[in-house]
N, C-alpha and C. Protein backbone atom coordinates (compact mmCIF):
# COMPACT_ATOMS: atom_id res chain seq x y z
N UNK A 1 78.01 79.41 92.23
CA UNK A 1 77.24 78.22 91.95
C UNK A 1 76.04 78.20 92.90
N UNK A 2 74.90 78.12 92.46
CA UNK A 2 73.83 78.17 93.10
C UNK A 2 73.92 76.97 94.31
N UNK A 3 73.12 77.25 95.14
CA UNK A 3 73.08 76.04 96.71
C UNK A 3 72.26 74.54 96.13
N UNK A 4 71.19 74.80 95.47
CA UNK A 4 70.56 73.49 95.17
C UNK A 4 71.73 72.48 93.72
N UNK A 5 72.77 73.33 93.13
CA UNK A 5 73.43 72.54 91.97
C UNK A 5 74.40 71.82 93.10
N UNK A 6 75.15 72.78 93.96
CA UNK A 6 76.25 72.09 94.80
C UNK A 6 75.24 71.05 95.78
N UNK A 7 73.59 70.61 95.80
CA UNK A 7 73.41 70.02 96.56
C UNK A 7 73.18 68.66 95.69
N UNK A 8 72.79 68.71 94.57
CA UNK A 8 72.49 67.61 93.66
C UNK A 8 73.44 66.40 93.61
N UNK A 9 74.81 66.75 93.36
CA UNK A 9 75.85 65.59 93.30
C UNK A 9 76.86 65.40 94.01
N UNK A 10 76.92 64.07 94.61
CA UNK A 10 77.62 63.89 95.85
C UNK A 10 79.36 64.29 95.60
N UNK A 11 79.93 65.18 96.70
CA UNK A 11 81.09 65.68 96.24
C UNK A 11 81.79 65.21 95.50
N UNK A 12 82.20 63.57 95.98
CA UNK A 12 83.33 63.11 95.09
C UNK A 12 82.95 62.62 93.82
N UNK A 13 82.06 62.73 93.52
CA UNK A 13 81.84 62.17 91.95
C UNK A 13 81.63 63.15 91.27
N UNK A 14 81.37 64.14 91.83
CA UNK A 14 81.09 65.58 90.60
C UNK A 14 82.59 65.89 90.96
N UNK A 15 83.64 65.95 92.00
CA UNK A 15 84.82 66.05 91.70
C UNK A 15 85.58 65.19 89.96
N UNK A 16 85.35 64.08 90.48
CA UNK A 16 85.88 63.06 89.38
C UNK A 16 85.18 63.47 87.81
N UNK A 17 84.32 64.07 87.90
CA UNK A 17 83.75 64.53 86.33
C UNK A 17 84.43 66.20 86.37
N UNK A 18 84.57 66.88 87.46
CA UNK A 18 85.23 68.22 86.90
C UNK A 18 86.81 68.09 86.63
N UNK A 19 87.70 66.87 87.34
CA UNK A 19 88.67 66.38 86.88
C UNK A 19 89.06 65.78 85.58
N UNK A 20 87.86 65.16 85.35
CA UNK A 20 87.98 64.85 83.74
C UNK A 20 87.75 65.88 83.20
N UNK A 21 87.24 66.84 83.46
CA UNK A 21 86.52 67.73 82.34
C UNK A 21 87.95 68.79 82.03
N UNK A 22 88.57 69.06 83.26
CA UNK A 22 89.89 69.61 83.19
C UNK A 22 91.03 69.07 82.50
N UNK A 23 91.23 68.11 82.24
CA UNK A 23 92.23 66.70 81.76
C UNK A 23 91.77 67.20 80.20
N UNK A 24 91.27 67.57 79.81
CA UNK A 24 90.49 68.40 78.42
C UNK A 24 90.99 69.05 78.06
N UNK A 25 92.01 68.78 76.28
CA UNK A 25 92.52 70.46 76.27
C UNK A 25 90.96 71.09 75.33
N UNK A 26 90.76 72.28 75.71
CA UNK A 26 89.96 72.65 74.94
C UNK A 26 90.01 74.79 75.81
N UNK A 27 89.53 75.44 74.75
CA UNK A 27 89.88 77.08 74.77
C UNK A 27 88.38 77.49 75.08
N UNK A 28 87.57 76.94 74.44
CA UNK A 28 86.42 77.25 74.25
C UNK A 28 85.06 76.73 75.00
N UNK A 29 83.80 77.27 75.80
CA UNK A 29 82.50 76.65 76.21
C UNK A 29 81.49 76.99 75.91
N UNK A 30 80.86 76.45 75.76
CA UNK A 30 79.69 77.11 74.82
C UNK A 30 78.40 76.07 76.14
N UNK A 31 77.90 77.05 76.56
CA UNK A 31 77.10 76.67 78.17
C UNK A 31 75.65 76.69 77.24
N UNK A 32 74.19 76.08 77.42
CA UNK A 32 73.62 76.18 77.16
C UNK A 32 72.40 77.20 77.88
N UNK A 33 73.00 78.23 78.83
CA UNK A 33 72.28 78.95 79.55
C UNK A 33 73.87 79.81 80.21
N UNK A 34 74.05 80.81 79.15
CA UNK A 34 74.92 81.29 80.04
C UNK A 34 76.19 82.16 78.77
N UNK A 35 76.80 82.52 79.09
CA UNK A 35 77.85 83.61 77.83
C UNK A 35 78.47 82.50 77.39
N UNK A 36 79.02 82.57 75.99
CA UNK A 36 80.24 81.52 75.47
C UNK A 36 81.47 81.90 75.96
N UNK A 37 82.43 81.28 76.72
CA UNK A 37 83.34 81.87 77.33
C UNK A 37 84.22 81.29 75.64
N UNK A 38 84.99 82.29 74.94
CA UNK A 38 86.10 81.92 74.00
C UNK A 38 87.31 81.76 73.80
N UNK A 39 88.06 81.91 74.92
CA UNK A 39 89.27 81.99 75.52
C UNK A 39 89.20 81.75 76.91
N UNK A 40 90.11 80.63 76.99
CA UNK A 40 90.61 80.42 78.95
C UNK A 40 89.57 79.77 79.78
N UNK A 41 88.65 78.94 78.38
CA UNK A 41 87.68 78.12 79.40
C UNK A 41 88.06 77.34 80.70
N UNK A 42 89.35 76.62 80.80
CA UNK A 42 89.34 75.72 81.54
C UNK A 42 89.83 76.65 82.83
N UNK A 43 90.17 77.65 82.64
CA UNK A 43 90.44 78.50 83.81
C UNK A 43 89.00 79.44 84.78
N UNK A 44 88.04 79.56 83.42
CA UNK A 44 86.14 79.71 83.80
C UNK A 44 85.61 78.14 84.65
N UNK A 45 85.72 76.98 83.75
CA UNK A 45 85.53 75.93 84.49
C UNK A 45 85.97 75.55 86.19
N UNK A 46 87.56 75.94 85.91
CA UNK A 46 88.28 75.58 87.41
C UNK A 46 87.80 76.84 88.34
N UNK A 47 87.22 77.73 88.22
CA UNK A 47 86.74 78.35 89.31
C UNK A 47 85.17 78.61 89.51
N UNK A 48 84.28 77.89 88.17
CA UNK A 48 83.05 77.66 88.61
C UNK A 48 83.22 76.78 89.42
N UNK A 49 84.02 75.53 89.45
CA UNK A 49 83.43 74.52 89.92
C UNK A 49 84.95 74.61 91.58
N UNK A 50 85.34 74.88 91.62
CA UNK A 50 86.65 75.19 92.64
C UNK A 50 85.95 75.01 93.55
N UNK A 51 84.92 75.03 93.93
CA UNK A 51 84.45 74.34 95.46
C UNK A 51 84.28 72.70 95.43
N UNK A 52 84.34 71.92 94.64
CA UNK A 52 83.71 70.83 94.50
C UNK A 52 85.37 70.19 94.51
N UNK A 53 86.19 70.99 93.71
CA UNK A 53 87.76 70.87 93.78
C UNK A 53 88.56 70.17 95.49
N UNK A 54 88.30 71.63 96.18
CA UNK A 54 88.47 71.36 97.29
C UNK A 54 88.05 70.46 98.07
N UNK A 55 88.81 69.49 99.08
CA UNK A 55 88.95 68.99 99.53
C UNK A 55 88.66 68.90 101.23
């Protein structure tokens, strides 16, 4: 994840939207800049965003 995206939104609230976004069943992402992941999105999601995770 680039330095200026992890600088844009304050940890705990981009936590609370990658928590919802996980709470999601869904297989599929379709990124508007980036590969369609078609299988095992939420497992692409939980480790794009796995720094914002942490605590």
């Amino acid at each position: 994840m680039p330095r200026d995206i992890r600088a844009i939104t304050p940890r705990r609230a981009g936590r609370e939207w990658v928590e919802k976004i996980l709470s999601w069943d869904f297989e599929t992402l379709v990124m508007a800049h980036g590969p369609v992941i078609q299988s095992d999105a939420r497992a692409f999601v939980h480790e794009a965003f796995g720094w914002l995770l942490r605590r």
